[in-house]
Protein backbone atom coordinates (compact mmCIF):
# COMPACT_ATOMS: atom_id res chain seq x y z
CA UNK A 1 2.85 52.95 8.88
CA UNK A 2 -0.47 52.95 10.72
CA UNK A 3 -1.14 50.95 14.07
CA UNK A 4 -2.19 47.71 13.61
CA UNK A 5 -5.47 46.98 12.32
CA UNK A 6 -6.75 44.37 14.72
CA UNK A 7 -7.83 46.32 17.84
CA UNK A 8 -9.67 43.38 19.45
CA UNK A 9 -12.29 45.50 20.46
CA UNK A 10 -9.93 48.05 22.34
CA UNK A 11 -7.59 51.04 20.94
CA UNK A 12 -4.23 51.46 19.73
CA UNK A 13 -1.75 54.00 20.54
CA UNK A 14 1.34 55.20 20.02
CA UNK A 15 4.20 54.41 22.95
CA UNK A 16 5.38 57.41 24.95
CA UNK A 17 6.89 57.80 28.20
CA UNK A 18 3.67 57.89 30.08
CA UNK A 19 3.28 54.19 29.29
CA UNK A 20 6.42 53.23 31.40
CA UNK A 21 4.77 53.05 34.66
CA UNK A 22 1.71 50.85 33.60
CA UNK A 23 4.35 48.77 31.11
CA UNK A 24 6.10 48.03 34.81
CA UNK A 25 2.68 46.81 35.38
CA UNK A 26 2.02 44.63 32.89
CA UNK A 27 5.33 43.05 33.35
CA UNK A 28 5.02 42.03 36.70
CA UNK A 29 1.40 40.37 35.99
CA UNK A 30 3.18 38.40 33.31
CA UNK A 31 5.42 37.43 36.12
CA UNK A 32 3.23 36.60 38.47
CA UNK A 33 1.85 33.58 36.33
CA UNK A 34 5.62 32.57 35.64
CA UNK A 35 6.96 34.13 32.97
CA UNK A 36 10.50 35.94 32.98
CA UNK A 37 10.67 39.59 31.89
CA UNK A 38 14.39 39.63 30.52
CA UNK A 39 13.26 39.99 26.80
CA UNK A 40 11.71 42.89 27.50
CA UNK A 41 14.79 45.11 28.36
CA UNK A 42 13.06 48.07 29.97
CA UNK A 43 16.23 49.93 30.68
CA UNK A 44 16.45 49.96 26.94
CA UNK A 45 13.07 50.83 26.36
CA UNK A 46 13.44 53.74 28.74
CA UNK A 47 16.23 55.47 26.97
CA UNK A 48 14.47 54.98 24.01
CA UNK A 49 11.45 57.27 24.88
CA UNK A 50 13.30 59.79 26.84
CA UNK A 51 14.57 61.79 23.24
CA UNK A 52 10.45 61.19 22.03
CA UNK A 53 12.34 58.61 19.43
CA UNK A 54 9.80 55.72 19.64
CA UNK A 55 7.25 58.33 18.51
CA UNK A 56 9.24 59.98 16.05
CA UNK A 57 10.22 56.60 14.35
CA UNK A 58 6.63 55.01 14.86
CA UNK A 59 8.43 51.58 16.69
CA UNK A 60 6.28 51.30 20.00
CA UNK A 61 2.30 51.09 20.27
CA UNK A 62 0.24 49.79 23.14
CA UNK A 63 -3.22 48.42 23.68
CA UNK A 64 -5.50 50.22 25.93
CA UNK A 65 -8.82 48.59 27.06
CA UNK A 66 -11.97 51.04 26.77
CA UNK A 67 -11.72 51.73 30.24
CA UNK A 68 -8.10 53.26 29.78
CA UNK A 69 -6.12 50.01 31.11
CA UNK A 70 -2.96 48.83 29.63
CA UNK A 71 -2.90 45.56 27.95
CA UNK A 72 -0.29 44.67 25.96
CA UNK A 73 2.61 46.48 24.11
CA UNK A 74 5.21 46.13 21.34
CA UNK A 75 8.87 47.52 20.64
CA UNK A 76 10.91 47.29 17.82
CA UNK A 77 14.29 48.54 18.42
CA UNK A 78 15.81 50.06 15.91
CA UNK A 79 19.63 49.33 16.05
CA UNK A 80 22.18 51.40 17.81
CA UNK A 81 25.53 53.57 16.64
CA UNK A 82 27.66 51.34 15.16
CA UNK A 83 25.62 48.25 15.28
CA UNK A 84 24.57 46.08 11.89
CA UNK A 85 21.38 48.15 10.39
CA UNK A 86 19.87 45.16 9.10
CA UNK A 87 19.59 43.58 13.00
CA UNK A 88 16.56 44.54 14.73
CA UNK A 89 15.33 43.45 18.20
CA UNK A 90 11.41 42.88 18.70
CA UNK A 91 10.11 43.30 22.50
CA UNK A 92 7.03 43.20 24.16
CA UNK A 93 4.61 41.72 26.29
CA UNK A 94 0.70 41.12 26.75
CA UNK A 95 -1.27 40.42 29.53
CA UNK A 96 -2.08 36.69 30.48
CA UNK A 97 -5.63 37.66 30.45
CA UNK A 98 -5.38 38.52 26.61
CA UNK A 99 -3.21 35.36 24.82
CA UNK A 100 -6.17 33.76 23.94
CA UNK A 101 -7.82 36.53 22.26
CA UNK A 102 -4.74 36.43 19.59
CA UNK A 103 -3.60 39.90 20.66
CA UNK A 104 0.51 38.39 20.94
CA UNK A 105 -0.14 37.08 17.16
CA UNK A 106 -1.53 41.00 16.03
CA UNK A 107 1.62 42.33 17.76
CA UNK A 108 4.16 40.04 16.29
CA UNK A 109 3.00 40.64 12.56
CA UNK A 110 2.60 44.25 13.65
CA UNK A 111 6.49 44.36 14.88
CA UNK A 112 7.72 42.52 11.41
CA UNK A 113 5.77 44.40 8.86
CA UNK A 114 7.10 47.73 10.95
CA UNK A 115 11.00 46.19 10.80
CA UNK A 116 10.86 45.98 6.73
CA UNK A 117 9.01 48.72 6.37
CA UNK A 118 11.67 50.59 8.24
CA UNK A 119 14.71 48.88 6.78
CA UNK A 120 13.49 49.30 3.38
CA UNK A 121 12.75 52.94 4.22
CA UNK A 122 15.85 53.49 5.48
CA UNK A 123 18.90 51.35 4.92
CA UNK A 124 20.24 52.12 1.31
CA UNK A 125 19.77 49.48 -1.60
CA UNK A 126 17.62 47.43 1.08
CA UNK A 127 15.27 46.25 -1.80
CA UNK A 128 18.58 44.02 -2.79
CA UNK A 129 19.31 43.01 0.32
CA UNK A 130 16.33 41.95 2.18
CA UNK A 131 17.64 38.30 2.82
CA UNK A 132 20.24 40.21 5.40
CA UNK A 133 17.31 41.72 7.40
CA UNK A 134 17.09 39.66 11.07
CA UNK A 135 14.01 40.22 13.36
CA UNK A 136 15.19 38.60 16.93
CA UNK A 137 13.18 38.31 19.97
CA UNK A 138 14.54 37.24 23.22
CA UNK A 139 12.31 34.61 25.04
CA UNK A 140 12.60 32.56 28.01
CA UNK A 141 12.96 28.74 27.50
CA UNK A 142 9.73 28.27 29.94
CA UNK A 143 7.51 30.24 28.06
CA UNK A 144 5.69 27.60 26.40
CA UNK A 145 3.41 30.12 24.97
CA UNK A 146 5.87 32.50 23.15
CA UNK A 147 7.54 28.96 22.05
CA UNK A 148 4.27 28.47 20.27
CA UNK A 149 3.60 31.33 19.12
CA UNK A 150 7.13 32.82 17.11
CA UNK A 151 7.17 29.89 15.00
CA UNK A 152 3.76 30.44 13.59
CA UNK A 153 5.22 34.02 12.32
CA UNK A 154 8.32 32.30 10.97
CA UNK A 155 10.74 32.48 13.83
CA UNK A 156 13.18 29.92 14.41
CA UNK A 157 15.72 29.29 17.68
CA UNK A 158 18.90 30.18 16.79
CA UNK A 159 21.11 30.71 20.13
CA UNK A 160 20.36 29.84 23.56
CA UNK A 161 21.56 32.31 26.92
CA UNK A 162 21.93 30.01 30.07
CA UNK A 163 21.85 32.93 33.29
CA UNK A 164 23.54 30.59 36.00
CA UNK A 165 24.43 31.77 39.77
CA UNK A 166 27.04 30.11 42.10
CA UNK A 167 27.96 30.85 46.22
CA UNK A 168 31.16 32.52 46.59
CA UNK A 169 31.81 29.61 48.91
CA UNK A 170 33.75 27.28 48.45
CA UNK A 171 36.13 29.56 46.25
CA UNK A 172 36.74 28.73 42.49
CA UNK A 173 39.95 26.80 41.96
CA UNK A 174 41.63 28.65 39.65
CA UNK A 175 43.94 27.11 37.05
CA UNK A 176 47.92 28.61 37.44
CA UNK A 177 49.10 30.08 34.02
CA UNK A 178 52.38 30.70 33.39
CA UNK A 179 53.45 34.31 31.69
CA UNK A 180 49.56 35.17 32.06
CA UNK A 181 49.67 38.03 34.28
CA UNK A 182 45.89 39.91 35.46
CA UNK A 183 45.30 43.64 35.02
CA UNK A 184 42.20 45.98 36.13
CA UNK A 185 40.13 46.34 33.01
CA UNK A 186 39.52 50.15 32.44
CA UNK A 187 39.25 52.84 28.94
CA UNK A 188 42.94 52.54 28.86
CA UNK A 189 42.76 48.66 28.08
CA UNK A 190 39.27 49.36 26.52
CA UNK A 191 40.07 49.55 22.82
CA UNK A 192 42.26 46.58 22.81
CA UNK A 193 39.72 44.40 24.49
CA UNK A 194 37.24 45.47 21.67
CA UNK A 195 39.28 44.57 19.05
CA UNK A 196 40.32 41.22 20.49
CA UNK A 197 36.83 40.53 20.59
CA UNK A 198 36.23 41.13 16.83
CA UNK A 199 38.87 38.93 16.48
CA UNK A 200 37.20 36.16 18.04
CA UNK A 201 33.26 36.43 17.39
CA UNK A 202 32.29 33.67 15.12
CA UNK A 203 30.16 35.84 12.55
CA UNK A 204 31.92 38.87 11.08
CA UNK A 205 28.05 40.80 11.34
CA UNK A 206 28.88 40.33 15.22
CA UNK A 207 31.57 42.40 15.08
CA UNK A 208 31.16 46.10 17.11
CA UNK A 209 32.55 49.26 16.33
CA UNK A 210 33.45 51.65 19.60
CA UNK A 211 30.57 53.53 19.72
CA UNK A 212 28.51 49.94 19.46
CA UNK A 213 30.99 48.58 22.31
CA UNK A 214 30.90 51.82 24.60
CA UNK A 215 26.97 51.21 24.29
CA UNK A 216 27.02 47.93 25.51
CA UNK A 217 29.34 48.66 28.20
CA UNK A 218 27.73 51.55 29.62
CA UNK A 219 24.06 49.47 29.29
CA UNK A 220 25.19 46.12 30.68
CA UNK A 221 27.05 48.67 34.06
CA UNK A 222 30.10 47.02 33.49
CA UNK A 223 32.37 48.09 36.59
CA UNK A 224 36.10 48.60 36.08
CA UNK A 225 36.53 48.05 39.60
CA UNK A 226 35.37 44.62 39.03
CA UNK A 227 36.50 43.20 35.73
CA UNK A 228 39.90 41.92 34.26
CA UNK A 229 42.39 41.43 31.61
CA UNK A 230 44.27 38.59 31.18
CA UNK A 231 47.88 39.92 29.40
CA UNK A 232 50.17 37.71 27.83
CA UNK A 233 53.56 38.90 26.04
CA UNK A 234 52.55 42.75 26.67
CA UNK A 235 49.10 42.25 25.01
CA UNK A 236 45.52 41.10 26.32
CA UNK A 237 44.56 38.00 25.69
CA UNK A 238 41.48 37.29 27.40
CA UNK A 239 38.68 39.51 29.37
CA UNK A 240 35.82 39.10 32.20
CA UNK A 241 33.59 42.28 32.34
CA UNK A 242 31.59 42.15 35.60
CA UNK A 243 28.63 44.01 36.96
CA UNK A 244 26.39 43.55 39.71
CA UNK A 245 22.58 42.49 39.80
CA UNK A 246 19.69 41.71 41.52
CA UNK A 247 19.23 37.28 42.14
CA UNK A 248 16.16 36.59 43.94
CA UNK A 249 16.44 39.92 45.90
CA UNK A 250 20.69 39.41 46.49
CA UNK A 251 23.34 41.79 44.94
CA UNK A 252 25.40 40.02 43.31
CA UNK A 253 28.50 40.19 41.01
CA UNK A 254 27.69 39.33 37.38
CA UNK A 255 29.54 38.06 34.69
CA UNK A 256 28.41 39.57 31.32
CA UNK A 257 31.80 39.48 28.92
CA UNK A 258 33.87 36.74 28.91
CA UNK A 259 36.31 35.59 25.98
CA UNK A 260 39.62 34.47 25.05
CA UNK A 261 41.82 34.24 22.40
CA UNK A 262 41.36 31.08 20.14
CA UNK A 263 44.72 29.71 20.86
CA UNK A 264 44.06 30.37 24.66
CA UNK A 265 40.40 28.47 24.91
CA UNK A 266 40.55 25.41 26.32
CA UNK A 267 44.00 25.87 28.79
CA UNK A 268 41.97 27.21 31.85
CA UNK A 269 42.34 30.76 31.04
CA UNK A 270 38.41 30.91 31.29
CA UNK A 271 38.03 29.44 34.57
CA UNK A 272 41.21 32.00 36.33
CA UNK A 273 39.62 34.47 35.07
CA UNK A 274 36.33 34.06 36.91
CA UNK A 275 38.42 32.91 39.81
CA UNK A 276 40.03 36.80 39.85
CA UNK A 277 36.13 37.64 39.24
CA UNK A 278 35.26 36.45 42.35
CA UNK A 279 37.59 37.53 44.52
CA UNK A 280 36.75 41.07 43.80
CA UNK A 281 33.24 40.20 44.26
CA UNK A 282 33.94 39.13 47.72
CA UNK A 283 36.36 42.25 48.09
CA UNK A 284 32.96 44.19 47.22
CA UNK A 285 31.20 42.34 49.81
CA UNK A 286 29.13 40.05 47.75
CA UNK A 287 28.09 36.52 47.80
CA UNK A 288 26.87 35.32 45.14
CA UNK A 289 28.37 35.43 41.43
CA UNK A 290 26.00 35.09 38.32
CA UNK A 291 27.06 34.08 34.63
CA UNK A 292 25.46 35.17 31.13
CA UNK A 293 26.31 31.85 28.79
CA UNK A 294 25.35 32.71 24.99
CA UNK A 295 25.77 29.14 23.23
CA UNK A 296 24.69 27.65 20.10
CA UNK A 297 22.89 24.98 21.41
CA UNK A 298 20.47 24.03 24.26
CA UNK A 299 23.70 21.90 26.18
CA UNK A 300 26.02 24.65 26.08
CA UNK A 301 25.76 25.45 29.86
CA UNK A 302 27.54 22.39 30.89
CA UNK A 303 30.60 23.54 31.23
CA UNK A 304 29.53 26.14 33.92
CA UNK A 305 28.24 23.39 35.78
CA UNK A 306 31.24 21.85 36.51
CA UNK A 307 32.22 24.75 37.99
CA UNK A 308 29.96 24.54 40.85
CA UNK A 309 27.40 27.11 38.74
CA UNK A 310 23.85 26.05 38.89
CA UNK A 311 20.81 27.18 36.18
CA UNK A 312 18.73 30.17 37.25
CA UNK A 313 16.65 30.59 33.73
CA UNK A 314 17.78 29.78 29.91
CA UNK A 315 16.89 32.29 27.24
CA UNK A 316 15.81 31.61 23.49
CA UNK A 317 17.58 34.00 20.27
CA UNK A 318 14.11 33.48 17.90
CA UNK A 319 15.24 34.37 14.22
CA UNK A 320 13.09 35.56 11.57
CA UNK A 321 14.42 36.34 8.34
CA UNK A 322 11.37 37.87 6.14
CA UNK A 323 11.61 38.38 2.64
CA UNK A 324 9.49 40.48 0.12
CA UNK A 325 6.81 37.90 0.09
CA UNK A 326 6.29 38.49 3.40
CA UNK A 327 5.67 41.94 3.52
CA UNK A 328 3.12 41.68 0.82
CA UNK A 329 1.07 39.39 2.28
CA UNK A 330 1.27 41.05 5.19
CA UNK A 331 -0.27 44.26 3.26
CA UNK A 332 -2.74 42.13 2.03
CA UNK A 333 -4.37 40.78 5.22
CA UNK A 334 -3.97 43.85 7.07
CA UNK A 335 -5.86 45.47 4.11
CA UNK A 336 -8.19 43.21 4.62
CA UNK A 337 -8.74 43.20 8.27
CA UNK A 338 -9.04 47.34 7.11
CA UNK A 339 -11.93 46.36 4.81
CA UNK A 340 -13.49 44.14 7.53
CA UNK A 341 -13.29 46.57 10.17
CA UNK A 342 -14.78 49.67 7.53
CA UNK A 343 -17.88 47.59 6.74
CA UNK A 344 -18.15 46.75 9.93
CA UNK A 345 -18.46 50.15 11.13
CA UNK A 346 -20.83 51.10 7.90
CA UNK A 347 -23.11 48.25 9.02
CA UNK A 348 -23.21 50.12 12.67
CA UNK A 349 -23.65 53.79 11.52
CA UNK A 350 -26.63 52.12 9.21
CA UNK A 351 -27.92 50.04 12.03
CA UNK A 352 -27.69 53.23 14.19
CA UNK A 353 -29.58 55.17 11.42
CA UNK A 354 -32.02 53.27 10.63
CA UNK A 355 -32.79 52.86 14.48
CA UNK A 356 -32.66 56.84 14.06
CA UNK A 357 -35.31 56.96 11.58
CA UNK A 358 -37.77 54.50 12.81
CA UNK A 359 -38.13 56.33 16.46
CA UNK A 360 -38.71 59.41 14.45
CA UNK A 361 -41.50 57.22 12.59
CA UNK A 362 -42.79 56.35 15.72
CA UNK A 363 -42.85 59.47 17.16
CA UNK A 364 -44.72 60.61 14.18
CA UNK A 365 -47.61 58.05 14.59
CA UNK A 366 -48.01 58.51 18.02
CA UNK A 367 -48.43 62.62 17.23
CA UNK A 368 -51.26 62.08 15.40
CA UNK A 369 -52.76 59.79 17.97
CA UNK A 370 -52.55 61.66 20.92
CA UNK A 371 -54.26 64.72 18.92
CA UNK A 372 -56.73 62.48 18.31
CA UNK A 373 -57.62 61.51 21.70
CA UNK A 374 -57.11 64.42 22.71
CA UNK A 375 -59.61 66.04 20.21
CA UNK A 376 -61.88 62.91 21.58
CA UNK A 377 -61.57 64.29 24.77
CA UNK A 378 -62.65 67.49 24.19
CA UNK A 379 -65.38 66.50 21.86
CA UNK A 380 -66.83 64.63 25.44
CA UNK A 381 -66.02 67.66 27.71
């Protein structure tokens, strides 16, 4: 598939790894006028380019100005080992500067008609399935714009991700549990947390095999050193898998996993586990703990709150579920914005002729002219 065919008067290219540094750029303009960059996920991005694979699978293009600036760029990443192959992720960003020009619209419809080209290319019998293909973007709840914009290409908010922070001090009450003793989670405990977790996601499409799980753990930096098993009756029960992060210029300890068992939700097991969370955190000489709340609905925080966690930014799961339809009129209009841009060009090579042609008319007429007076000239010498 071909760059998009808008180029709003600048040029499209294919994303490499020389883009990183200037997409760095571009994400801290967008949030300098307020807008978070989590949806962009440019640790992801990074590993992406390193094996050339955004090239080789044509998923990443940016916008370059004629003078050679960076202005906007899209991602669509493909999914991972072990992950669904219908679910992929759409990132990206544009510079403030450039919304109203419609460049965020040319990426989005660029970034869909990519994803079914690709699963239809490469998933087999997609052609049957297409209603299973899921385009997600990540976007914060503040940005109004985005909020505007994903519906218009058929997006829809599906799931909501509250990120919450909370001082170490006071220290979390934890809730006593009787038989529920805490152990260290590490790879020996690894496999049995994973498959407790498929046990308890509500979809079976969320569901991760090892390699998909490994993945996550080794992207989100889970540390062992940090995170904990609850065990009940010799086998787990429930997890918290901590990291630590960067709030507002503060390491702190971060919460990214946490689950239970369904016959264990709602007894406190949730709220000891954080407790133990913390005290390593404070063991590790932090101070502040953050949370990672993925809910079905825009309430689904409150919980945390009563905890003595307070809201640092909520996140948006946009769903986009394109069909056949889609992808033909997408074909369409781009064809058309092909057709548009072709004539345009033929009007501008004619133009540019025809300007050709006339100075070499003029040049003609003056020839004659000057021979003339210069024949007059001599004629009076």
């Amino acid at each position: 598939m071909p760059t998009p065919a808008k180029s709003h008067g600048c040029t499209w290219h294919w994303l490499s790894d020389q883009d990183l540094p200037e997409i760095n750029g571009l994400v801290a303009a967008e949030e300098h006028f307020g807008d978070t960059t989590h949806h962009h996920d440019l640790n992801g991005l990074q590993r992406a380019v390193s094996d050339n694979g955004v090239r080789r699978t044509q998923t990443g293009v940016v916008l370059r100005k004629p003078s050679g600036t960076l202005i906007a760029y899209a991602w669509l990443r493909l999914p991972q080992s072990g992950e669904p192959d219908y679910r992929l992720h759409l990132h990206g960003g544009c510079h403030p500067a450039w919304r109203d020009e419609g460049v965020q619209d040319t990426l989005m419809r660029w970034q869909v008609e990519r994803g079914i080209e690709w699963y239809l290319e490469t998933v087999p019998d997609a052609a049957d399935h297409l209603n299973r293909l899921e385009l997600s973007m990540l976007v914060s709840a503040g940005n109004h714009f985005l909020a505007e914009t994903l519906p218009n290409q058929g997006f829809r908010p599906q799931r909501w991700y509250h990120a919450l922070r909370r001082p170490l001090s006071p220290p979390l009450a934890g809730v006593e549990l009787p038989g529920v003793a805490f152990e260290q989670f590490g790879p020996d405990v690894s496999e049995a947390v994973r498959q407790l977790y498929n046990a308890t996601v509500a979809s079976p499409s969320d569901r991760l095999e090892p390699d998909a799980w490994l993945w996550g753990l080794q992207s989100a930096g889970i540390r062992d050193d940090l995170s904990w098993v609850a065990v009940h009756a010799g086998g787990p029960i429930g997890w918290v898998l901590n990291a630590t992060t960067d709030l507002a210029g503060e390491q702190a300890g971060w919460t990214e996993y946490l689950g239970a068992a369904r016959h264990w939700r709602n007894r406190g097991l949730y709220s000891a586990l954080l407790a133990r969370s913390h005290e390593s955190f404070l063991d590790a000489g932090l101070h502040t703990a953050g949370i990672g709340v993925e809910t079905d609905s825009d309430q689904g925080a409150r919980p945390y709150l009563e905890l003595g966690y307070q809201p640092i930014d909520a996140m948006v799961w946009y769903v986009h579920h394109p069909s056949l339809d889609t992808i033909g009129a997408a074909q369409a209009e781009e064809q058309a914005e092909r057709d548009l841009d072709e004539r345009a060009f033929q009007v501008g090579h004619h133009e540019t002729q025809e300007g050709g042609d006339r100075r070499q008319t003029r040049q003609a007429v003056r020839e004659p002219d000057q021979e003339d007076r210069g024949g007059g000239a001599a004629g009076r010498r």
